[in-house]
Protein backbone atom coordinates (compact mmCIF):
# COMPACT_ATOMS: atom_id res chain seq x y z
CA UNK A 1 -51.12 184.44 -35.23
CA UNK A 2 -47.78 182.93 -34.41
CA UNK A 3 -49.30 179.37 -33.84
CA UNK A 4 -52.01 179.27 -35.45
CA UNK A 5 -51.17 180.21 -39.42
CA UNK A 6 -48.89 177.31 -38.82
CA UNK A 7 -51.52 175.33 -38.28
CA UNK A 8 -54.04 176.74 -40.52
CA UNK A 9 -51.30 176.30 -43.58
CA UNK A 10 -51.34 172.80 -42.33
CA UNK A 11 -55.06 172.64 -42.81
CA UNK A 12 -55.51 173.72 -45.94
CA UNK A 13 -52.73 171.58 -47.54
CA UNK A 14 -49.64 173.74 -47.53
CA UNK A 15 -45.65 171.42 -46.35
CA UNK A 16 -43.99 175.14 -45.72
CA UNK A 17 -44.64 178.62 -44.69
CA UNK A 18 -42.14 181.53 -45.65
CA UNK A 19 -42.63 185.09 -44.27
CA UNK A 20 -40.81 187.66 -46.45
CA UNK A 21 -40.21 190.59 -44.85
CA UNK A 22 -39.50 190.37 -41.26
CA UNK A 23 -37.81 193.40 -39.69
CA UNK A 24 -34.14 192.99 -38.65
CA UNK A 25 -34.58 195.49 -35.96
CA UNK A 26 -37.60 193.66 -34.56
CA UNK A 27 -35.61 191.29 -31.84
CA UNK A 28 -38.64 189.81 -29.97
CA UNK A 29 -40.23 189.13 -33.01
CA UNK A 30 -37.34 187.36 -34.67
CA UNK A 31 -36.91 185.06 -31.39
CA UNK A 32 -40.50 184.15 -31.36
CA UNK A 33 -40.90 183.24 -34.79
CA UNK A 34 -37.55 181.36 -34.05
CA UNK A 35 -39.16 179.69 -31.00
CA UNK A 36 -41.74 178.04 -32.94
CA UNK A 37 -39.35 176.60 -35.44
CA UNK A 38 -38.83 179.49 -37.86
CA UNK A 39 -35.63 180.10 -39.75
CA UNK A 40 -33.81 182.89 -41.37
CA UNK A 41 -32.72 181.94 -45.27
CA UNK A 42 -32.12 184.82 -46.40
CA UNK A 43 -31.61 189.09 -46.00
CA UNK A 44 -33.07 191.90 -48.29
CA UNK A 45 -30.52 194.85 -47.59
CA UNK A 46 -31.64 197.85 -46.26
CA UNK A 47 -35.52 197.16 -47.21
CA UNK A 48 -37.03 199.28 -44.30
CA UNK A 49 -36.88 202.77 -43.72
CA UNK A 50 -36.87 202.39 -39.83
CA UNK A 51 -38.17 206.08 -38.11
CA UNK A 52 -35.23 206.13 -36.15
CA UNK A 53 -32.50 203.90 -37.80
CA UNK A 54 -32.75 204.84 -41.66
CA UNK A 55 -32.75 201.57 -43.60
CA UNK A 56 -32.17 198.68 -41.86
CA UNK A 57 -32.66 194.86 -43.28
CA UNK A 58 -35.16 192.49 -43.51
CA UNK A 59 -35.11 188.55 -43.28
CA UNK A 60 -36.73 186.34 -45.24
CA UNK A 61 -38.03 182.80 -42.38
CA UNK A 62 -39.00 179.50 -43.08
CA UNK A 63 -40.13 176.31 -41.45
CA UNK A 64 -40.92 173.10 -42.77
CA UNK A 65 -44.37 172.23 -41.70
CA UNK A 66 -44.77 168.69 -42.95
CA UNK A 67 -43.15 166.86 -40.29
């Protein structure tokens, strides 16, 4: 999925993908989406309820696809 919605954006016509809610507590998934050439513009405060954590944020990651 990582790779190829980049790609498939790209296809269909689309200069940017954003993903909005992507789990401050999720580390691995942060640095892979970072990997490929995601960034994080911006933080919704406490917008999970994580089982263990309570609320915990969520970032908002971009990438420019265009290039």
């Amino acid at each position: 999925m990582c790779e190829h919605s980049p790609q498939q954006a790209l296809a269909l016509g689309f200069e940017a993908m954003q993903f909005n809610s992507v789990v401050s507590t999720n580390e691995v998934a942060i640095k892979l989406w970072q990997k490929l050439g995601f960034t994080i513009i911006g933080t919704i405060p406490k917008a999970y309820k994580h089982g263990k954590l309570g609320l915990v944020d969520s970032y908002i990651m971009y990438k420019w696809l265009a290039d």
